[in-house]
N, C-alpha and C. Protein backbone atom coordinates (compact mmCIF):
# COMPACT_ATOMS: atom_id res chain seq x y z
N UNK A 1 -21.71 -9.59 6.92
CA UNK A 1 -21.40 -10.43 5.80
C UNK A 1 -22.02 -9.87 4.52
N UNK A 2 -23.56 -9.57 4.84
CA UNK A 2 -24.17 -8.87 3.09
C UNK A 2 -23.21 -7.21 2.65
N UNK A 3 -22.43 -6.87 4.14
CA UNK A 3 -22.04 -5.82 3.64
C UNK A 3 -20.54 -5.99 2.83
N UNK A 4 -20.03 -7.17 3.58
CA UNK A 4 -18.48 -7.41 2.67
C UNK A 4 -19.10 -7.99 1.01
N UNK A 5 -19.90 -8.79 1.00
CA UNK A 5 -20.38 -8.90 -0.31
C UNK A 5 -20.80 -8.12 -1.26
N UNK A 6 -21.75 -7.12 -0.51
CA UNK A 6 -21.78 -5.65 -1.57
C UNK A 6 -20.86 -4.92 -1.78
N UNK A 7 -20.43 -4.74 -0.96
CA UNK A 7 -18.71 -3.96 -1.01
C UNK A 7 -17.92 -4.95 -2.10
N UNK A 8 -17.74 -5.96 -2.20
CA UNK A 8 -16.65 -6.87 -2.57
C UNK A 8 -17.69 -7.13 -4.43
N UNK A 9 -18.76 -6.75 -4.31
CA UNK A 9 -19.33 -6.83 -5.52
C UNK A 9 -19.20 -5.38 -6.17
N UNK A 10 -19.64 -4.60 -5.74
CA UNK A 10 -19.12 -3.00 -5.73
C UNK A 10 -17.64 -2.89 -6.57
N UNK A 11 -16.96 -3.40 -5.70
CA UNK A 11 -15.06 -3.05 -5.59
C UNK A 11 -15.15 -4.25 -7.55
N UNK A 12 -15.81 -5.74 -7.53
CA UNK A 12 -15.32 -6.23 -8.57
C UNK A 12 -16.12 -5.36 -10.13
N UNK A 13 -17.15 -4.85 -9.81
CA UNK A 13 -17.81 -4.38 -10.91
C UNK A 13 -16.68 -3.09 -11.31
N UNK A 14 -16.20 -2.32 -10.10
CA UNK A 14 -15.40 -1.66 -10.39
C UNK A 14 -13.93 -1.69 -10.85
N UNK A 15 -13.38 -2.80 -10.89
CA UNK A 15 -12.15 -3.32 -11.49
C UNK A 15 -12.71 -3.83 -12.83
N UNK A 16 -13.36 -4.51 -13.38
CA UNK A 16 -14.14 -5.02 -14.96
C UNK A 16 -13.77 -3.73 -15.65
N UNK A 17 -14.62 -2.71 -14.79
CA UNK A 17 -15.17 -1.72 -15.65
C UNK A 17 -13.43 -0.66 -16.03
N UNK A 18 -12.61 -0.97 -15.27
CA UNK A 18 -11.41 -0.34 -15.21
C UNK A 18 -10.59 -0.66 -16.23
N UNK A 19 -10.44 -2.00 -16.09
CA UNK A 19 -9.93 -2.83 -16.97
C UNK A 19 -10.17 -2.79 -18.65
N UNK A 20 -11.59 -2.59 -18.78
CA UNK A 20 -11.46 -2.54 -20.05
C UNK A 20 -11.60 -0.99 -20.61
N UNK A 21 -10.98 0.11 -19.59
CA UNK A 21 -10.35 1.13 -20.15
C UNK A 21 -9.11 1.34 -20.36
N UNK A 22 -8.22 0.02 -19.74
CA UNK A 22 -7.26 -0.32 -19.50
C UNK A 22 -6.32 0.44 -18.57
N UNK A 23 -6.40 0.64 -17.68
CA UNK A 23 -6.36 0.92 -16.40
C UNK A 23 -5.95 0.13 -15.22
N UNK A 24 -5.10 -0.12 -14.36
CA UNK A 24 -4.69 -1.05 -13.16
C UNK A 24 -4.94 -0.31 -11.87
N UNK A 25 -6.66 -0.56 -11.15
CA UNK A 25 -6.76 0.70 -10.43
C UNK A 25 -7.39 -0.12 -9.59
N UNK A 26 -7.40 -0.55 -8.35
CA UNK A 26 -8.51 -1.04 -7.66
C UNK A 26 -9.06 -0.11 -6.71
N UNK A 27 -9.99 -0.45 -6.39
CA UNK A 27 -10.66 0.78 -5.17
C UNK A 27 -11.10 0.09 -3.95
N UNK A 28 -10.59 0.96 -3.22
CA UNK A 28 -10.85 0.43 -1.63
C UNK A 28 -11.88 1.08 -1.01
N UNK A 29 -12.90 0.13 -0.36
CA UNK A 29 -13.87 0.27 0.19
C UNK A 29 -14.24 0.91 2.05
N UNK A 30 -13.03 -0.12 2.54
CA UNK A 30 -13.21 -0.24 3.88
C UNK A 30 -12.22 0.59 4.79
N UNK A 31 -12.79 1.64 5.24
CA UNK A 31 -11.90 2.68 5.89
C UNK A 31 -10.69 2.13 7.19
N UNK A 32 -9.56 2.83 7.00
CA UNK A 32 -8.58 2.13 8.20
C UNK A 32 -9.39 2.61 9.43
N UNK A 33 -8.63 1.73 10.45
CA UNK A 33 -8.90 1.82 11.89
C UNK A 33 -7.96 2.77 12.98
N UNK A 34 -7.41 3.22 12.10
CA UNK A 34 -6.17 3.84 13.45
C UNK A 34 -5.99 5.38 12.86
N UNK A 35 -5.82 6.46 13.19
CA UNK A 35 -5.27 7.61 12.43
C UNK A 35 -4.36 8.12 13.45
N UNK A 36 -3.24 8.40 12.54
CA UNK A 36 -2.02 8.79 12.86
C UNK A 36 -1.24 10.49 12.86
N UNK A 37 -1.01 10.46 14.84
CA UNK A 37 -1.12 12.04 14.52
C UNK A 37 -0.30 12.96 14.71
N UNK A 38 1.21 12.19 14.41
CA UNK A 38 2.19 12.35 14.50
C UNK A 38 2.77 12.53 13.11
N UNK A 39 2.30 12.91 12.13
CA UNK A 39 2.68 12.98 10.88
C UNK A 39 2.54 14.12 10.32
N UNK A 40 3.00 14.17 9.39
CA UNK A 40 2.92 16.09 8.45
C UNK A 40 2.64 15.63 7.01
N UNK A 41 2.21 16.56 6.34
CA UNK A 41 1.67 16.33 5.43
C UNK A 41 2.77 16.91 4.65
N UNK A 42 3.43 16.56 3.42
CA UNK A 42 4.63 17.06 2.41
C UNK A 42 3.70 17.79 1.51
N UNK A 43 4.18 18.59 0.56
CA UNK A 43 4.22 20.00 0.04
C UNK A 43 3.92 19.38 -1.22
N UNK A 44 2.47 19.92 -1.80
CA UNK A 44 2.14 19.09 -3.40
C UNK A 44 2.56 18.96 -4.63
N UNK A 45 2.24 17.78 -4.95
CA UNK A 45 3.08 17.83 -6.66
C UNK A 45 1.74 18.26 -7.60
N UNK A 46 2.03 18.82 -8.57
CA UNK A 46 1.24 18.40 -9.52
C UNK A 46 1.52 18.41 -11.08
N UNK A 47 0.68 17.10 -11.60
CA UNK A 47 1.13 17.08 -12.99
C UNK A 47 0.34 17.76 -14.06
N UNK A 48 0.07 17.57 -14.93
CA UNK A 48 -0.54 18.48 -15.98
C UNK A 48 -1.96 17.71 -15.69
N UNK A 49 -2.28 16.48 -15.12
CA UNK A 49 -3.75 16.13 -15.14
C UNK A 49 -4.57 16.41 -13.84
N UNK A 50 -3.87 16.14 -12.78
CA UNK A 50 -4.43 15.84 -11.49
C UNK A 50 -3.13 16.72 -10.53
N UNK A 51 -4.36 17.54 -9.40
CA UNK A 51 -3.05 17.70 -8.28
C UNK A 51 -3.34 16.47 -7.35
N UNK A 52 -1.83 16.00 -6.89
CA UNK A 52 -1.63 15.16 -6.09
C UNK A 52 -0.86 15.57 -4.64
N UNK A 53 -0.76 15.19 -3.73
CA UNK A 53 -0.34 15.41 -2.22
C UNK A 53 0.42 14.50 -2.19
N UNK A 54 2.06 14.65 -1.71
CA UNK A 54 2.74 13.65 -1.27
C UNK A 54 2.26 13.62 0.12
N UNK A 55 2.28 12.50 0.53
CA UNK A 55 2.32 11.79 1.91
C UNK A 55 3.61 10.99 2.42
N UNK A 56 3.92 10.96 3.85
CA UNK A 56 4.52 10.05 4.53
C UNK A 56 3.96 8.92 4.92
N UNK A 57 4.72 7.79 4.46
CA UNK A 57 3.95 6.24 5.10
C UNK A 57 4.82 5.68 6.39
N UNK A 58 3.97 5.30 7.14
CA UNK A 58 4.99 5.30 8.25
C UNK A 58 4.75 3.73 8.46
N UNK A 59 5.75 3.17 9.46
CA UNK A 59 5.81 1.89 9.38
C UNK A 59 5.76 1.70 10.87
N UNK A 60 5.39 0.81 11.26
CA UNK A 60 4.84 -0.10 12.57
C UNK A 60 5.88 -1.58 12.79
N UNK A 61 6.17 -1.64 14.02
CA UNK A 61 6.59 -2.84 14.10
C UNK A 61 5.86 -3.65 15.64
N UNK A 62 5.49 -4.85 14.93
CA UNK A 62 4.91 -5.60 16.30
C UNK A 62 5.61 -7.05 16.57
N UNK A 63 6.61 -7.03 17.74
CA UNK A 63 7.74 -7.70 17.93
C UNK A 63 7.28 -9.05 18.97
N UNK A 64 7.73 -10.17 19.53
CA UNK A 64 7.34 -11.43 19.99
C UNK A 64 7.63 -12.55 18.76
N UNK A 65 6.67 -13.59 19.23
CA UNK A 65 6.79 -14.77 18.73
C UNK A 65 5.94 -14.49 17.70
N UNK A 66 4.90 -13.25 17.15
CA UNK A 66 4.45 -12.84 15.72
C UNK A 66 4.78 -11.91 15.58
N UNK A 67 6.24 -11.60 14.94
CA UNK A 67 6.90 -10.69 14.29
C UNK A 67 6.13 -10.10 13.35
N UNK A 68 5.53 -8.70 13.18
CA UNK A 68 5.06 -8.17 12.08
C UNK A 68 5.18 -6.54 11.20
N UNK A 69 5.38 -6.02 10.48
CA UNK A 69 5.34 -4.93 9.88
C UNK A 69 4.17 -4.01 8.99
N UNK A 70 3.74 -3.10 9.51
CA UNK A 70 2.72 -2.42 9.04
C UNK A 70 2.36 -1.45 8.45
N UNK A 71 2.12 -0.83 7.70
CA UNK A 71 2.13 0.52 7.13
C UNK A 71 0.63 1.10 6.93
N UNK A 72 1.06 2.56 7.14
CA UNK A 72 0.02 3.46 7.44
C UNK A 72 0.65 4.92 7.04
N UNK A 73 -0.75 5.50 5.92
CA UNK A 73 -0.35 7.03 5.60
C UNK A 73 -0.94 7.81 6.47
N UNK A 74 -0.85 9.20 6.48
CA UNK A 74 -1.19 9.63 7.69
C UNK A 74 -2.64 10.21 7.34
N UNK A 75 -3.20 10.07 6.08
CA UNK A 75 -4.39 10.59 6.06
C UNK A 75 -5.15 9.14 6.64
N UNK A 76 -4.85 8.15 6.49
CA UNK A 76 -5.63 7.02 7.05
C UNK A 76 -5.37 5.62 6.32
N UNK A 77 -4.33 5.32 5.42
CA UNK A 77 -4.58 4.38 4.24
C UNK A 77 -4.02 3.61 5.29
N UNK A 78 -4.13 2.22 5.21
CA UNK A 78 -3.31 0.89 5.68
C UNK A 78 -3.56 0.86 7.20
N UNK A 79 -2.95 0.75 8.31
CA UNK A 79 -3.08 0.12 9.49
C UNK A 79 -1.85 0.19 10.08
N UNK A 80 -2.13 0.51 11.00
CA UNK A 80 -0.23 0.63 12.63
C UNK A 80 -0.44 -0.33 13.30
N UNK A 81 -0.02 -1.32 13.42
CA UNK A 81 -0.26 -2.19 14.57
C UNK A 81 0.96 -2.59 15.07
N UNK A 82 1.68 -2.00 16.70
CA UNK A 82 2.46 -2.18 17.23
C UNK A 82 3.31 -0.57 17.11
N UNK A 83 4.72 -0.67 17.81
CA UNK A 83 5.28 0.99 17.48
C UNK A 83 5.90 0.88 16.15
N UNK A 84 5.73 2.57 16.34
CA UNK A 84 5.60 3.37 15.34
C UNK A 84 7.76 3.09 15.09
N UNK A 85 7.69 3.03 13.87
CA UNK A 85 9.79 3.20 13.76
C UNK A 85 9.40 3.91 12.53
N UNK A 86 8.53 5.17 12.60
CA UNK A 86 8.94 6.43 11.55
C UNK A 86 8.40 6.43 10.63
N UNK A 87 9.13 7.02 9.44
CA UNK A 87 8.78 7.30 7.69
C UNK A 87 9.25 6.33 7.54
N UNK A 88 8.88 5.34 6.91
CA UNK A 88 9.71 4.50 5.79
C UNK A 88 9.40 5.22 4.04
N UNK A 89 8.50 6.00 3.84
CA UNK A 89 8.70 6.56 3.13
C UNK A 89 7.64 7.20 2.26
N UNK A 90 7.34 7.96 1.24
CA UNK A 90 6.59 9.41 1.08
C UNK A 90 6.11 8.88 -0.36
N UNK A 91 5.10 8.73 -1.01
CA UNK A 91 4.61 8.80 -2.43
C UNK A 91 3.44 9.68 -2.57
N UNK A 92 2.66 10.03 -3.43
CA UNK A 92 1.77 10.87 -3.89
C UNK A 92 0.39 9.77 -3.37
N UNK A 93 -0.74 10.42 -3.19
CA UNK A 93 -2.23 10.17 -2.53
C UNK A 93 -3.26 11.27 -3.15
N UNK A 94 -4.12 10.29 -3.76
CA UNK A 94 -5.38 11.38 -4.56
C UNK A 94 -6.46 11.27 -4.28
N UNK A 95 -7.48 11.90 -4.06
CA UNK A 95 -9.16 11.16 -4.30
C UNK A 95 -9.53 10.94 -5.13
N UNK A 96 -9.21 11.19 -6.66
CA UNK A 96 -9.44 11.41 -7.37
C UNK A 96 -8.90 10.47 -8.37
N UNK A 97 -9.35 8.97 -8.24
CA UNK A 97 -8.13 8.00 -9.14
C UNK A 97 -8.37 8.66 -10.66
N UNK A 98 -9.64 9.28 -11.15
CA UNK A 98 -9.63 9.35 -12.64
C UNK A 98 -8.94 9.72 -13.23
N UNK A 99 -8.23 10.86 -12.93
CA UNK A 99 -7.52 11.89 -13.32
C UNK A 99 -6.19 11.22 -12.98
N UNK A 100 -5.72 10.03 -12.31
CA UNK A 100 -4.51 9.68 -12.64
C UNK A 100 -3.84 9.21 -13.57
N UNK A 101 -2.56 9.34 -14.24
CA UNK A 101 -2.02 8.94 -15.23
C UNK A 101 -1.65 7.49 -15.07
N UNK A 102 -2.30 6.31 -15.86
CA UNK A 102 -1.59 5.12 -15.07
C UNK A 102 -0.46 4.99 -16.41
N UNK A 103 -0.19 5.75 -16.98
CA UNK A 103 0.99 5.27 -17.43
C UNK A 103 2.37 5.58 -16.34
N UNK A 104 1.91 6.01 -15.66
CA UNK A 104 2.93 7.07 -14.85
C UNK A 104 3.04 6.34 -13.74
N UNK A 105 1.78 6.10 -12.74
CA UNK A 105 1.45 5.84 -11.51
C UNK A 105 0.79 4.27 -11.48
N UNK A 106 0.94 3.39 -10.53
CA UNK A 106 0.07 2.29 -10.04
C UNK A 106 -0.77 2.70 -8.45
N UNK A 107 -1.81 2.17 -8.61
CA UNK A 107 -2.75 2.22 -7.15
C UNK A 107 -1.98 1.40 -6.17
N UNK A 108 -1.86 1.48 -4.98
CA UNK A 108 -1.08 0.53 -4.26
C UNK A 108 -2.82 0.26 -3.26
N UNK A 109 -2.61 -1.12 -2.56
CA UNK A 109 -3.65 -1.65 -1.74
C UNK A 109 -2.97 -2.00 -0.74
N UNK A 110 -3.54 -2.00 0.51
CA UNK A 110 -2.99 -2.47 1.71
C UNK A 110 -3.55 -3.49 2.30
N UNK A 111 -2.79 -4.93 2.64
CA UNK A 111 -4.18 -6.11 2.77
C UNK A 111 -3.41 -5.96 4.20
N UNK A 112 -4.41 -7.31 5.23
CA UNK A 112 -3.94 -7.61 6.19
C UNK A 112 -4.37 -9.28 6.56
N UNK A 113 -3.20 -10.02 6.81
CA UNK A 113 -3.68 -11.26 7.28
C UNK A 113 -5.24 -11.67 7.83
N UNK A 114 -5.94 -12.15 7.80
CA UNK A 114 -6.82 -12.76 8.63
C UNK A 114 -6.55 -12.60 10.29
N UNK A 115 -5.47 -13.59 10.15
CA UNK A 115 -4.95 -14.02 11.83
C UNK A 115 -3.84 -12.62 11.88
N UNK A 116 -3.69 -11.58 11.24
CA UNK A 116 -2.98 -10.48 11.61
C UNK A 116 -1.34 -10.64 11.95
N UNK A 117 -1.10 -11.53 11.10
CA UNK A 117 0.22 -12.30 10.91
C UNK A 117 1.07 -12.06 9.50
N UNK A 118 0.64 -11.80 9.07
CA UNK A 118 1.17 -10.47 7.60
C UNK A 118 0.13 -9.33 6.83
N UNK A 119 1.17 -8.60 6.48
CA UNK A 119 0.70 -7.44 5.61
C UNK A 119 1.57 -7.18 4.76
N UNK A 120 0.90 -6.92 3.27
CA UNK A 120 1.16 -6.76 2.03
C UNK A 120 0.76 -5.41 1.48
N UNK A 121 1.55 -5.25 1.07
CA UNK A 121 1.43 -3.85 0.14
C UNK A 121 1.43 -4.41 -1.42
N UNK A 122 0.79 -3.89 -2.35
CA UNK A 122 1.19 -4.15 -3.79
C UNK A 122 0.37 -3.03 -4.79
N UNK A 123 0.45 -3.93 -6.18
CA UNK A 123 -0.23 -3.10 -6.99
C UNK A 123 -1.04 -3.83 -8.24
N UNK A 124 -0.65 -5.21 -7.77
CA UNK A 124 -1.56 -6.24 -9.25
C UNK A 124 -2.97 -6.67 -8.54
N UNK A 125 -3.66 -6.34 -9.59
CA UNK A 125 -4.86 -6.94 -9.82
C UNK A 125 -5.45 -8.32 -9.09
N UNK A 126 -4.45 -9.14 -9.79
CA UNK A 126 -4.66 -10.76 -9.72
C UNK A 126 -3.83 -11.11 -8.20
N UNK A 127 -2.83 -10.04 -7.56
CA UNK A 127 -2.54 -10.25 -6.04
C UNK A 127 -3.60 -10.23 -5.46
N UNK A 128 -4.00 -8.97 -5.53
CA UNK A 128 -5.19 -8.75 -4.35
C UNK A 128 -6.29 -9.44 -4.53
N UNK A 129 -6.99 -9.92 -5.90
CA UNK A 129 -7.82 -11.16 -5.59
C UNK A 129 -7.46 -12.02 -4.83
N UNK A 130 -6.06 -12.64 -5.01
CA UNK A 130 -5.86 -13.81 -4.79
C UNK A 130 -6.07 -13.52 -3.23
N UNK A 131 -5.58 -12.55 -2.87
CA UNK A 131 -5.31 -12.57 -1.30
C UNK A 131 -7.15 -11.96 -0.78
N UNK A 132 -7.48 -11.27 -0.96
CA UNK A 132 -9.52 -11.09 -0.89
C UNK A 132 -9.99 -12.72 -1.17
N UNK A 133 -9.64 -13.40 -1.77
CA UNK A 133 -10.44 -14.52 -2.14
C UNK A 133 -9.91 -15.52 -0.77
N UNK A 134 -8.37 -15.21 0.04
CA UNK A 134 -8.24 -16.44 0.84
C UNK A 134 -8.64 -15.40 2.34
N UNK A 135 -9.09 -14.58 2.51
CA UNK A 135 -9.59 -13.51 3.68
C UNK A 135 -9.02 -12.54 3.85
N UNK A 136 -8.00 -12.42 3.45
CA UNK A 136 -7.43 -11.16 3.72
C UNK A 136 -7.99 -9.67 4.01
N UNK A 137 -8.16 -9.22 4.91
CA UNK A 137 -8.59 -7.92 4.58
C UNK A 137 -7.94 -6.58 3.94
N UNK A 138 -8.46 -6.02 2.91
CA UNK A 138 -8.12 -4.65 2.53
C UNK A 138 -8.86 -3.58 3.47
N UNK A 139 -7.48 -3.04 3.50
CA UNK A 139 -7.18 -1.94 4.65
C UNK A 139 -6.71 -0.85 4.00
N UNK A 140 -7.64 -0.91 2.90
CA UNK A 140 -6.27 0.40 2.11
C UNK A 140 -7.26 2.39 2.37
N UNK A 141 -7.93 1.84 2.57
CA UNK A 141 -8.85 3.14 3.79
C UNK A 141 -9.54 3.98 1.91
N UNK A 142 -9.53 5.39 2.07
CA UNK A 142 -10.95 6.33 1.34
C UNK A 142 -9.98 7.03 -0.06
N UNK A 143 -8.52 6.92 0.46
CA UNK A 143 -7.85 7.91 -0.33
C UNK A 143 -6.91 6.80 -1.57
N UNK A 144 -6.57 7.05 -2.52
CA UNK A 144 -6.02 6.29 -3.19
C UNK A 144 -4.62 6.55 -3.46
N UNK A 145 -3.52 5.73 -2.91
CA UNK A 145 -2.05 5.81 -2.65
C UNK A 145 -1.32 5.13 -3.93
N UNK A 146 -0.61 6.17 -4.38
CA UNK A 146 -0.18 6.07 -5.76
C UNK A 146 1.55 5.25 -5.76
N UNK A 147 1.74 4.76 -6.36
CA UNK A 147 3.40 4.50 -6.81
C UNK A 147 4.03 5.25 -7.64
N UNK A 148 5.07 5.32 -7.99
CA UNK A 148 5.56 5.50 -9.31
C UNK A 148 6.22 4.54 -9.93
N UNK A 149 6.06 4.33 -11.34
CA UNK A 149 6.37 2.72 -12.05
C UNK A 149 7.49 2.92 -12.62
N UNK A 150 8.26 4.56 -12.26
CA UNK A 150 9.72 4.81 -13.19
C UNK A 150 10.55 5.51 -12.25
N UNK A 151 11.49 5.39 -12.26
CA UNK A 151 12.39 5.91 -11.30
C UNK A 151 12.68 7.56 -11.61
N UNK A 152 13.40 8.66 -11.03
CA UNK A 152 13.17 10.14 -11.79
C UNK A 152 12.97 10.80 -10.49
N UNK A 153 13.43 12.22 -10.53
CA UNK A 153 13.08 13.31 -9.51
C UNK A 153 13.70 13.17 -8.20
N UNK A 154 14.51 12.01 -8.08
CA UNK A 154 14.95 11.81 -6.56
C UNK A 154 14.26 10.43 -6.46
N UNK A 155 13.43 9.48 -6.72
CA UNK A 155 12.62 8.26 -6.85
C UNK A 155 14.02 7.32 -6.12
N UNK A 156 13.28 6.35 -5.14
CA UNK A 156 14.46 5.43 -4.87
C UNK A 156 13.22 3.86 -5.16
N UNK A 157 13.80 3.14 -5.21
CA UNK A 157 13.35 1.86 -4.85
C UNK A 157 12.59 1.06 -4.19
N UNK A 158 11.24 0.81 -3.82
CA UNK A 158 10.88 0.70 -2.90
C UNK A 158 11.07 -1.35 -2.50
N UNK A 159 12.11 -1.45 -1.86
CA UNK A 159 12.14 -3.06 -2.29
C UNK A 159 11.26 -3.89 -1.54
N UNK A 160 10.53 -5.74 -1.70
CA UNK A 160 9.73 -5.81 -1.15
C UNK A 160 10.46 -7.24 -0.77
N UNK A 161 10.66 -7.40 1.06
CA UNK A 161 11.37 -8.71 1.45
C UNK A 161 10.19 -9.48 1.70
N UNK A 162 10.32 -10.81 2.21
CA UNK A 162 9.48 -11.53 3.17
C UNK A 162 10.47 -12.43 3.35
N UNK A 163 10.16 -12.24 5.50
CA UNK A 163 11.13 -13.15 6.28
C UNK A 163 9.94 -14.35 6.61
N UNK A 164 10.64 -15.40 5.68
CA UNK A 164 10.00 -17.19 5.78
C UNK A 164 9.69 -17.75 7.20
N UNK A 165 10.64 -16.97 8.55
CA UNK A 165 10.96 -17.85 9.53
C UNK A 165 9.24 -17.37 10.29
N UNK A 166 8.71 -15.59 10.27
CA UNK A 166 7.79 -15.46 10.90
C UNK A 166 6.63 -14.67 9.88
N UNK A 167 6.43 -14.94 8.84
CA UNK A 167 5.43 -15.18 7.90
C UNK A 167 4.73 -13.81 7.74
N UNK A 168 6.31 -12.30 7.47
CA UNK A 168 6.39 -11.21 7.50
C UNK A 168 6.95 -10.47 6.28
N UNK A 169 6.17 -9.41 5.85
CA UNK A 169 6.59 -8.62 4.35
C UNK A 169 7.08 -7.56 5.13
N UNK A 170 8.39 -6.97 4.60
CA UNK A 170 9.44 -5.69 4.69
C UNK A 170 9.21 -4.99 3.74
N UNK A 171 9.04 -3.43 3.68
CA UNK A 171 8.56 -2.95 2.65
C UNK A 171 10.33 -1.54 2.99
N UNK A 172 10.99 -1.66 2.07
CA UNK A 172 11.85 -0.69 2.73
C UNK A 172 13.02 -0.21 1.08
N UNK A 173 12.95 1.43 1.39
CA UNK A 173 14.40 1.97 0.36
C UNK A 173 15.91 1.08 0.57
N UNK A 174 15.90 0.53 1.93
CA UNK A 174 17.35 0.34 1.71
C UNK A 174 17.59 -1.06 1.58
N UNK A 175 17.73 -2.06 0.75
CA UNK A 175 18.38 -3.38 0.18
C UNK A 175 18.57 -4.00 1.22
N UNK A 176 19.75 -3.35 1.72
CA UNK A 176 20.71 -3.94 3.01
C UNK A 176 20.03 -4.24 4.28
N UNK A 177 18.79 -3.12 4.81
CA UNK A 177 18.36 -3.82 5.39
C UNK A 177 17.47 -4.83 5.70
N UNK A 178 16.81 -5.45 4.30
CA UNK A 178 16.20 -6.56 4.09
C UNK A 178 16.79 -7.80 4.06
N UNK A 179 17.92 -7.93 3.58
CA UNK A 179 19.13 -9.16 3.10
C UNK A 179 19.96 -9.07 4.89
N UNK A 180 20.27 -8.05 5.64
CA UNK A 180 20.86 -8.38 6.66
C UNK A 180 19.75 -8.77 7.54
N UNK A 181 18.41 -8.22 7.65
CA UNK A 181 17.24 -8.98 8.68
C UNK A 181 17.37 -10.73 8.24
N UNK A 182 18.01 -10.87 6.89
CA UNK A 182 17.46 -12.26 7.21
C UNK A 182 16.46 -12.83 6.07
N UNK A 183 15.78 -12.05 5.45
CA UNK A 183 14.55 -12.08 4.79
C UNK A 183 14.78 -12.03 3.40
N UNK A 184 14.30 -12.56 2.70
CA UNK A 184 13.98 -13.41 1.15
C UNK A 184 13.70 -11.94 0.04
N UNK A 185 14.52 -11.47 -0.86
CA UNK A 185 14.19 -10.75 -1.47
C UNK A 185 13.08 -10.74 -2.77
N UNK A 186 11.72 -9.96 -3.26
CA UNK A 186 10.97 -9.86 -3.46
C UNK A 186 10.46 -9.33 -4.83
N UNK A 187 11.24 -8.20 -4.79
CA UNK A 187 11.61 -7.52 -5.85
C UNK A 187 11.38 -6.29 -5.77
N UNK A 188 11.04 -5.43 -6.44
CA UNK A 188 10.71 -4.13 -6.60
C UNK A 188 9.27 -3.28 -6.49
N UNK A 189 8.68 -3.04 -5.44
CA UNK A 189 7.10 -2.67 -5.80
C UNK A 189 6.66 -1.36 -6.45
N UNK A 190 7.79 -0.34 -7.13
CA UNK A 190 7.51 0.39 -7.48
C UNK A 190 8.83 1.25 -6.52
N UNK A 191 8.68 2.76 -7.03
CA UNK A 191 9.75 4.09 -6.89
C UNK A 191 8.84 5.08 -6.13
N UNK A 192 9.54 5.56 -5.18
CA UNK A 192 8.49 6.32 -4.13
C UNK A 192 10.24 7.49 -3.54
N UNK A 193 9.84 8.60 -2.74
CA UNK A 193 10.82 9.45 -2.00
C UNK A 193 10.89 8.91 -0.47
């Protein structure tokens, strides 16, 4: 408990201090639990400030009466829980948040239910409090997983569902298959390959 509090005091001194450089960056403390070793690492970008590494995020499905979806990069960000159904899809990963452009890029965080009954991906500030303040755990592991906030280069959509019936976020490029599962459209969390 004194350690989620130092951590969680740590992580808020470090959003203040972000903020009023104006910056949308949170930092994750608590390393994932699973590493994934079935993955490849994609071929680097870099911009005029920072080199960055694209990554593959792969997605998890855990099926029954708690339907759930999970995501995990392969250096360690987020969490697999249940099988593996592939790439859902590839964005840039840095150690190095300073040197990121946030006009360009958002930090993405990876929470996880309490009772392990949803997982959220995002990129606001005032989400991930909200969801840290009701237990949620951040799972977003050591490396910091970037978005892109403009579409460009091949960029698709990354759309964000949640199905109401089993209290589950879809994180997926293709529209169609969020609206044919069934599930409540969300909006847009950002442009990724």
């Amino acid at each position: 408990m004194k350690t989620n509090k130092f951590l969680f005091s740590i992580f808020t001194s470090f959003l203040i201090s972000i903020v009023f450089i104006s910056c949308e960056v949170e930092e994750s403390t608590i390393p994932a639990e699973q590493i994934v070793k079935d993955a490849d690492l994609n071929s680097n970008e870099t911009t005029g400030k920072s080199s960055l590494r694209r990554e593959n995020v792969y997605r998890y499905y855990s099926g029954g009466s708690q339907t759930m979806h999970t995501y995990k990069t392969r250096s360690g960000n987020g969490i697999g829980i249940g099988s593996s159904e592939g790439v859902s899809f590839s964005t840039p990963v840095t150690t190095n948040v300073n040197s990121v452009n946030s006009n360009e890029f958002n930090v993405l965080f990876f929470m996880l239910h309490p009772q392990r009954k949803d997982f959220v991906i995002g990129s606001g500030v005032g989400e991930f409090l909200d969801l840290k303040g009701k237990g949620w755990r951040d799972v977003s592991g050591r490396n910091y997983v970037l978005i892109h906030k403009k579409p460009g280069n091949g960029r698709k959509k990354l759309h964000r569902f949640y199905g109401v019936a089993n209290s589950d976020h879809l994180y997926t490029k293709n529209y169609a298959e969020g609206i044919n599962a069934g599930y409540r459209y969300e909006g847009v969390t950002g442009w990724v390959y």
